[in-house]
N, C-alpha and C. Protein backbone atom coordinates (compact mmCIF):
# COMPACT_ATOMS: atom_id res chain seq x y z
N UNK A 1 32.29 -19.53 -3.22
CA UNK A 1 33.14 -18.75 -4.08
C UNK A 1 33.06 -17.28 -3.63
N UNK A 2 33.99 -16.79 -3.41
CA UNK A 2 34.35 -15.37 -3.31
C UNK A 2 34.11 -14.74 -4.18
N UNK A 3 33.76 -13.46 -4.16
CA UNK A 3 33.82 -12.35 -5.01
C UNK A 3 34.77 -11.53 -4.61
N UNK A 4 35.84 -10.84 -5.74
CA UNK A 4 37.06 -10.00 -5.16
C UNK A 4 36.44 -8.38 -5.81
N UNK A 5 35.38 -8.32 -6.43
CA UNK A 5 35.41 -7.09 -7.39
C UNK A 5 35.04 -6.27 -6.34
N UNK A 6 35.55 -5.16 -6.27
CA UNK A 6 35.04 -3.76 -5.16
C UNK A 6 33.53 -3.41 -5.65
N UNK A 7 32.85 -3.50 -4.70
CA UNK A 7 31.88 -3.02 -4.95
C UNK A 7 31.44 -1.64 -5.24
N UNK A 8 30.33 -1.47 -6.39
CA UNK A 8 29.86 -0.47 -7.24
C UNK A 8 28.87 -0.01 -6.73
N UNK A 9 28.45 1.25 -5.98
CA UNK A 9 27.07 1.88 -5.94
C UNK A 9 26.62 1.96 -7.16
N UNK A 10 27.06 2.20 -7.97
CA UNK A 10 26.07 2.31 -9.01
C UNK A 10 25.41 1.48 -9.72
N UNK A 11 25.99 0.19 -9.85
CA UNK A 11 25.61 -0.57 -10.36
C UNK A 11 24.44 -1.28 -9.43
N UNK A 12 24.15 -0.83 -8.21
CA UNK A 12 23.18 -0.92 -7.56
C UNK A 12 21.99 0.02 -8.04
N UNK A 13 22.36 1.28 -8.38
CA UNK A 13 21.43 2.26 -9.00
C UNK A 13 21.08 2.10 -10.16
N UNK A 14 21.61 1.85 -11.03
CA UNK A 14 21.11 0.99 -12.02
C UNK A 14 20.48 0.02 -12.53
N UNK A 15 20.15 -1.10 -11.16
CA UNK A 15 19.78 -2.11 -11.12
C UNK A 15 18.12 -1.32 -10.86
N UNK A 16 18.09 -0.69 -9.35
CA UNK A 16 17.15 0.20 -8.96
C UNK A 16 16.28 0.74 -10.49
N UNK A 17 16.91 1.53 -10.96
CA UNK A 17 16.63 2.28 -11.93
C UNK A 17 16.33 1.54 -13.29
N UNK A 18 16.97 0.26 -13.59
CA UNK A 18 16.21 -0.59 -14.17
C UNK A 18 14.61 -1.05 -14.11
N UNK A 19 14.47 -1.69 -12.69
CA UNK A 19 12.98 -2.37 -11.73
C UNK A 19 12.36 -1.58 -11.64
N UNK A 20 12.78 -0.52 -11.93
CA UNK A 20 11.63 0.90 -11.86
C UNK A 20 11.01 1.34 -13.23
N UNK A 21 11.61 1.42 -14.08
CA UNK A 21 11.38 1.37 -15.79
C UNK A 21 10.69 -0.09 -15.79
N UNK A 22 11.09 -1.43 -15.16
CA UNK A 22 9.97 -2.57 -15.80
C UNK A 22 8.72 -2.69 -15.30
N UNK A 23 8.63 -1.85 -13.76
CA UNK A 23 7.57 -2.10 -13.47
C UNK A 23 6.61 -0.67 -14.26
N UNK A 24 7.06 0.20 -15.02
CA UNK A 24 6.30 1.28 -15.14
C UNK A 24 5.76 0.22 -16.60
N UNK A 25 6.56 -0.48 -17.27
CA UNK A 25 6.24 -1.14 -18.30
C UNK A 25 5.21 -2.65 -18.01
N UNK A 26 5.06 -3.15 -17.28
CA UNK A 26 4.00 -3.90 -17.16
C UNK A 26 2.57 -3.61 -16.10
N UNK A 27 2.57 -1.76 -16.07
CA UNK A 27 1.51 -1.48 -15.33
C UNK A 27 0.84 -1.39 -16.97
N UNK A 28 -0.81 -1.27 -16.31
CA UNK A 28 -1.71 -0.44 -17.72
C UNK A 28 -1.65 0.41 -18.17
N UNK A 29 -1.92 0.65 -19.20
CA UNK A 29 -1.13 1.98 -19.80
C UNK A 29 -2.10 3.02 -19.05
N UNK A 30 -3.37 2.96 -18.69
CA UNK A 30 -4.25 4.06 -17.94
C UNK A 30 -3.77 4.16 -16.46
N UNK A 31 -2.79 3.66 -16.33
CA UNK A 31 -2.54 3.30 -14.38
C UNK A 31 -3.90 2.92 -13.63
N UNK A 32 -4.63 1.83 -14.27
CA UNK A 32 -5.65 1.72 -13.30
C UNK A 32 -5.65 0.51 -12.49
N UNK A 33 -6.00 0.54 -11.44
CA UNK A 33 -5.58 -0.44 -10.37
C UNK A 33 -6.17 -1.15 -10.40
N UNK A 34 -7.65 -1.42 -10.99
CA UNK A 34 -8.33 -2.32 -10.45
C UNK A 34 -7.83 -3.57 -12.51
N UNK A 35 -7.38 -3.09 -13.33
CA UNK A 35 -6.44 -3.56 -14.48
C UNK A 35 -5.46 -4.23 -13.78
N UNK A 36 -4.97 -3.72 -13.05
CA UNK A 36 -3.49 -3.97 -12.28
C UNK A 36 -3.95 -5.24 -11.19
N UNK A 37 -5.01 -4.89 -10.41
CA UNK A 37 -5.46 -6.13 -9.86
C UNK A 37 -6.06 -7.80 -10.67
N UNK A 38 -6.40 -7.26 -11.57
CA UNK A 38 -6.67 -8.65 -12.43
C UNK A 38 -5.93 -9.10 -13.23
N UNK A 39 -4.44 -8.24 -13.30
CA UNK A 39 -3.30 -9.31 -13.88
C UNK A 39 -2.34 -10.01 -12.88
N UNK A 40 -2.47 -10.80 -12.71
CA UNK A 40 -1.56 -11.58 -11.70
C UNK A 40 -0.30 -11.51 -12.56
N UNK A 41 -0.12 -11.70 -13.43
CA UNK A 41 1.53 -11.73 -14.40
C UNK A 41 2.28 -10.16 -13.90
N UNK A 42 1.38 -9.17 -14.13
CA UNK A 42 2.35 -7.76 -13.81
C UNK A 42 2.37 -7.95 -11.93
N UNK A 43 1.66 -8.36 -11.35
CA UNK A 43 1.07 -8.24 -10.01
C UNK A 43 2.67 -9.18 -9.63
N UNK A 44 3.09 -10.10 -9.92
CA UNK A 44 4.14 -10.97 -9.97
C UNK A 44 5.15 -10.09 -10.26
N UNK A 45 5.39 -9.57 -10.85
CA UNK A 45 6.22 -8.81 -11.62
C UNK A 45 6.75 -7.70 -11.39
N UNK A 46 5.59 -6.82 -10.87
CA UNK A 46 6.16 -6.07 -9.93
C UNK A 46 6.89 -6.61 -8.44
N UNK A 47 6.03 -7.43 -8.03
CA UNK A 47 6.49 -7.94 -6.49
C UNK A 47 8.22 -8.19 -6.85
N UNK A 48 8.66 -8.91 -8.15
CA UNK A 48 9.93 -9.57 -7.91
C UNK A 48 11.05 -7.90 -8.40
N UNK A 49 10.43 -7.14 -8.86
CA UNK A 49 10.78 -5.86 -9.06
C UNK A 49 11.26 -5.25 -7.79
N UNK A 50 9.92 -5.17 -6.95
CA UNK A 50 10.54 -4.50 -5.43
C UNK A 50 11.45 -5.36 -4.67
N UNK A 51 11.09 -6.66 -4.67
CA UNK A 51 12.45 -7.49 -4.26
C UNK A 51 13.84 -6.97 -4.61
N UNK A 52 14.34 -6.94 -6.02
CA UNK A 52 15.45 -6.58 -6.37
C UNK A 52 15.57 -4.72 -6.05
N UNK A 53 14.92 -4.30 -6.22
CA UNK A 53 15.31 -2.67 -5.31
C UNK A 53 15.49 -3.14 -3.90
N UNK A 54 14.83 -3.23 -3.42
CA UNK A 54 14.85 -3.30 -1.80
C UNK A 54 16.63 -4.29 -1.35
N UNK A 55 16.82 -5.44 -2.46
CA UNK A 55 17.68 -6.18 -2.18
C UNK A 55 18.99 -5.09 -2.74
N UNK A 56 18.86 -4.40 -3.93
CA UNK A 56 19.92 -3.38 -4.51
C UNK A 56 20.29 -2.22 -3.18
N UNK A 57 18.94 -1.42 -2.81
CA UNK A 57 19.23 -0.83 -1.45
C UNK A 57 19.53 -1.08 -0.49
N UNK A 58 19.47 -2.37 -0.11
CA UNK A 58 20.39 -3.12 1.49
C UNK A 58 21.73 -3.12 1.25
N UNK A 59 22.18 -3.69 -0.18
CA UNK A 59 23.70 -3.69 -0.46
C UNK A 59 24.36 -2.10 -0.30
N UNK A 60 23.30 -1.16 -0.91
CA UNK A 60 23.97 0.18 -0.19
C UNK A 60 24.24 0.53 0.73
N UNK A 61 23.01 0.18 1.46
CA UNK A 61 23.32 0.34 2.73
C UNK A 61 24.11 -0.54 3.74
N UNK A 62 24.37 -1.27 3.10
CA UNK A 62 25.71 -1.89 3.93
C UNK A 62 26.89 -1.61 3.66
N UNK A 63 26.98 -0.87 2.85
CA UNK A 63 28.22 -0.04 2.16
C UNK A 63 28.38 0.95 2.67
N UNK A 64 26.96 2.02 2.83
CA UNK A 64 26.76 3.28 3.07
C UNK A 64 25.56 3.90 4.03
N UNK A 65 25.34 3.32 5.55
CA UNK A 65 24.14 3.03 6.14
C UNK A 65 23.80 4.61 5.80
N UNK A 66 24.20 5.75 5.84
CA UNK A 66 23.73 7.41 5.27
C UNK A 66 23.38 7.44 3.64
N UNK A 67 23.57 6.16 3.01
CA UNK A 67 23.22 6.56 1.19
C UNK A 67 21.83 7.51 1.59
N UNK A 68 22.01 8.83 0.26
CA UNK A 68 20.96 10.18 0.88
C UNK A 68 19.45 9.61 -0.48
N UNK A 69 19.04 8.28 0.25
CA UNK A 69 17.84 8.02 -0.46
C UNK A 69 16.97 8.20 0.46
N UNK A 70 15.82 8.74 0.43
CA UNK A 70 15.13 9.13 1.16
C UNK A 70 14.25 7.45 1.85
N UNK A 71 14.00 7.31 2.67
CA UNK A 71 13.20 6.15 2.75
C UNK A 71 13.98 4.97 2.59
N UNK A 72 15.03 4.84 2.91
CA UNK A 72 15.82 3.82 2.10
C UNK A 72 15.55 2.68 2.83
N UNK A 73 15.55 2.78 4.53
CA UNK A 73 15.32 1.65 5.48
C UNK A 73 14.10 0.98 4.95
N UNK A 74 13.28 1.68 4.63
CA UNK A 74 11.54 0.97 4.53
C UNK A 74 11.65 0.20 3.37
N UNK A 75 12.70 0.74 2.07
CA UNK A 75 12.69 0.29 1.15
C UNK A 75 12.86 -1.24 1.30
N UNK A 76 14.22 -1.61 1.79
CA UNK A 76 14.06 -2.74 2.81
C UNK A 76 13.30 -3.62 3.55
N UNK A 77 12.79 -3.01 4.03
CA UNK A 77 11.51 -3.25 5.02
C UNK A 77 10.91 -4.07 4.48
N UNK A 78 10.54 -3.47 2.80
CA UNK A 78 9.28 -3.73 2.18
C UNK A 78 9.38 -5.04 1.06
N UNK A 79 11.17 -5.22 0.86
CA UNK A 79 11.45 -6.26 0.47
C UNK A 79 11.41 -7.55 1.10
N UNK A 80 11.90 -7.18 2.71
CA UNK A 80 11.92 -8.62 3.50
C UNK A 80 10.37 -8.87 3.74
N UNK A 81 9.49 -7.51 3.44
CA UNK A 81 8.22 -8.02 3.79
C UNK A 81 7.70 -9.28 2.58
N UNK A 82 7.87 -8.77 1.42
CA UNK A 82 6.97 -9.40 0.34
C UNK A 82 7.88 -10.89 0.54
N UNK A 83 9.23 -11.20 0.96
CA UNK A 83 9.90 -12.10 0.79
C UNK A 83 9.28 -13.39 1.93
N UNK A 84 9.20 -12.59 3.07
CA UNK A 84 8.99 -13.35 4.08
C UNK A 84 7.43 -13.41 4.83
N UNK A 85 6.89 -12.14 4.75
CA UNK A 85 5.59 -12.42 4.83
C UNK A 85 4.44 -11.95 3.09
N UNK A 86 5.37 -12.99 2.39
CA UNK A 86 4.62 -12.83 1.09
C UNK A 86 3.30 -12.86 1.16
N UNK A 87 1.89 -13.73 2.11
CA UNK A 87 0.78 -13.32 2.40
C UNK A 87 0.22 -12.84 2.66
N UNK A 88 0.77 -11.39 2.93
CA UNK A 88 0.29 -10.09 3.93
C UNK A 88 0.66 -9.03 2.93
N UNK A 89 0.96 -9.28 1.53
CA UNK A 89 1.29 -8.36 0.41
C UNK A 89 0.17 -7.95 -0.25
N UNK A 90 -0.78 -7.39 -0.24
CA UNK A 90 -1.82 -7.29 -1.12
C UNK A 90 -1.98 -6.25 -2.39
N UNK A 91 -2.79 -6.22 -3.31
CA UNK A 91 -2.53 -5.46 -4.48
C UNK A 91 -2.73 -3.94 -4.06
N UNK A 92 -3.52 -3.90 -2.93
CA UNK A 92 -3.36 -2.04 -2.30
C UNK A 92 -2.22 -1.69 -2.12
N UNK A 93 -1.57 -2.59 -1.27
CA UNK A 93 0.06 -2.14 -1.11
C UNK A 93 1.10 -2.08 -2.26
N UNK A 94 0.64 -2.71 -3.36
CA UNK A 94 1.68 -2.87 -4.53
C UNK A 94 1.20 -1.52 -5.38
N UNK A 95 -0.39 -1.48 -5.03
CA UNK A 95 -0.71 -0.21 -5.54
C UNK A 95 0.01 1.42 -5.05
N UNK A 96 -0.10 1.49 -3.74
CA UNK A 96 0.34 2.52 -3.05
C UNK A 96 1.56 2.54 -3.61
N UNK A 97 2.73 1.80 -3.25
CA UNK A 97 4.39 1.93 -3.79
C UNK A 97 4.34 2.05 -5.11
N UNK A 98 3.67 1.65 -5.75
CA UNK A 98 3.89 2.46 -7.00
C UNK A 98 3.43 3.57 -7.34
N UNK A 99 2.34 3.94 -7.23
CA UNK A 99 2.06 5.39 -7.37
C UNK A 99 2.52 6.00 -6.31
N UNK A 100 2.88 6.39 -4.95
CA UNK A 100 2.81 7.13 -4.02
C UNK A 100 4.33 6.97 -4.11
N UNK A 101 5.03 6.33 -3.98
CA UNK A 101 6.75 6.16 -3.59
C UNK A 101 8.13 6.03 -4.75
N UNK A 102 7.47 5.07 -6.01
CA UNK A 102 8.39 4.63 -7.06
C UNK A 102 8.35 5.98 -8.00
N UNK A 103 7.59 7.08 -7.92
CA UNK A 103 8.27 8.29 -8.40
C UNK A 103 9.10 9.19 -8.27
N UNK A 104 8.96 9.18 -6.91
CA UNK A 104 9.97 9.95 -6.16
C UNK A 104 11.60 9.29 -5.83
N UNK A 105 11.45 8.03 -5.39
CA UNK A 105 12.53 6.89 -6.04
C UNK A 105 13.39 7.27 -7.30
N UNK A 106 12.59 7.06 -8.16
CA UNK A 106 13.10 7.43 -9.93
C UNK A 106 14.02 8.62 -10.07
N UNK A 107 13.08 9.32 -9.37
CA UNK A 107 13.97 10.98 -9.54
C UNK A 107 14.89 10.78 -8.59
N UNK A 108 14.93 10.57 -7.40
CA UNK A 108 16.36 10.37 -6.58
C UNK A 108 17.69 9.70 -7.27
N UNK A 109 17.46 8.42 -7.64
CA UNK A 109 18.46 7.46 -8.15
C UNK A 109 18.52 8.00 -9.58
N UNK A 110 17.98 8.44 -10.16
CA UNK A 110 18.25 9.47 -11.77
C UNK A 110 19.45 10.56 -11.33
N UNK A 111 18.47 11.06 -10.46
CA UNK A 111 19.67 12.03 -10.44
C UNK A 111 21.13 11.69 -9.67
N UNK A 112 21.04 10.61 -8.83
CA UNK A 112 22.31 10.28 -8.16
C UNK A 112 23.28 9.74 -9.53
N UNK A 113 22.78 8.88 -10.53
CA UNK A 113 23.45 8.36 -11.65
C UNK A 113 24.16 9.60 -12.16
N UNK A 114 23.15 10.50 -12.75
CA UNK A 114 23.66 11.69 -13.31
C UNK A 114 24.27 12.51 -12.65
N UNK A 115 24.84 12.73 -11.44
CA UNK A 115 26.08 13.37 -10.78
C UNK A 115 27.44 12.26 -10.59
N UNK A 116 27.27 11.70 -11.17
CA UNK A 116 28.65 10.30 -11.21
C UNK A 116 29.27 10.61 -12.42
């Protein structure tokens, strides 16, 4: 089945900007990692989170290989990683992207919404 609807950046950013609000909601409320390591439910949860960003940012970028997200290729990267080498995902790395990368994310795609 075809799809005829023109495709929406935003509704890609939104999607983004959704997975980013659920994963801030099933971390611990103290952000502590080693909390974060002994829940496998959020640990899940996030993983299928970065899936759908990483999968929301490829569709941009096949729309728009310049969309001005910073990092956007890796974003990618990091989806086909957890997808395809899901065993090589460990809770350091789920740790790092969220604290080190999914803030700066937030504020990019916030503010891209809010100039539309």
């Amino acid at each position: 089945m075809q799809n005829n609807k023109p495709f929406d950046i935003n509704i890609c950013l939104k999607d983004i900007e959704r997975s980013i609000s659920e994963i801030w909601g099933f971390l611990p409320e103290q952000r502590d990692f080693f909390e974060f390591q002994k829940d496998l439910k959020a640990r899940k949860a996030v993983e299928r989170n970065i899936e759908i960003i990483g999968e929301a940012m490829s569709r941009i970028l096949k729309t728009n290989p310049d969309f001005p997200i910073e990092a956007s290729r890796k974003i990618v990267d990091t989806r086909n990683r957890i997808i395809h080498g899901y065993d090589s995902v460990s809770e350091d790395v789920l740790w790092l992207i969220i604290i080190n990368y999914l803030p700066n994310l937030e504020r990019q795609v916030k503010g891209l919404l809010s100039s539309t």
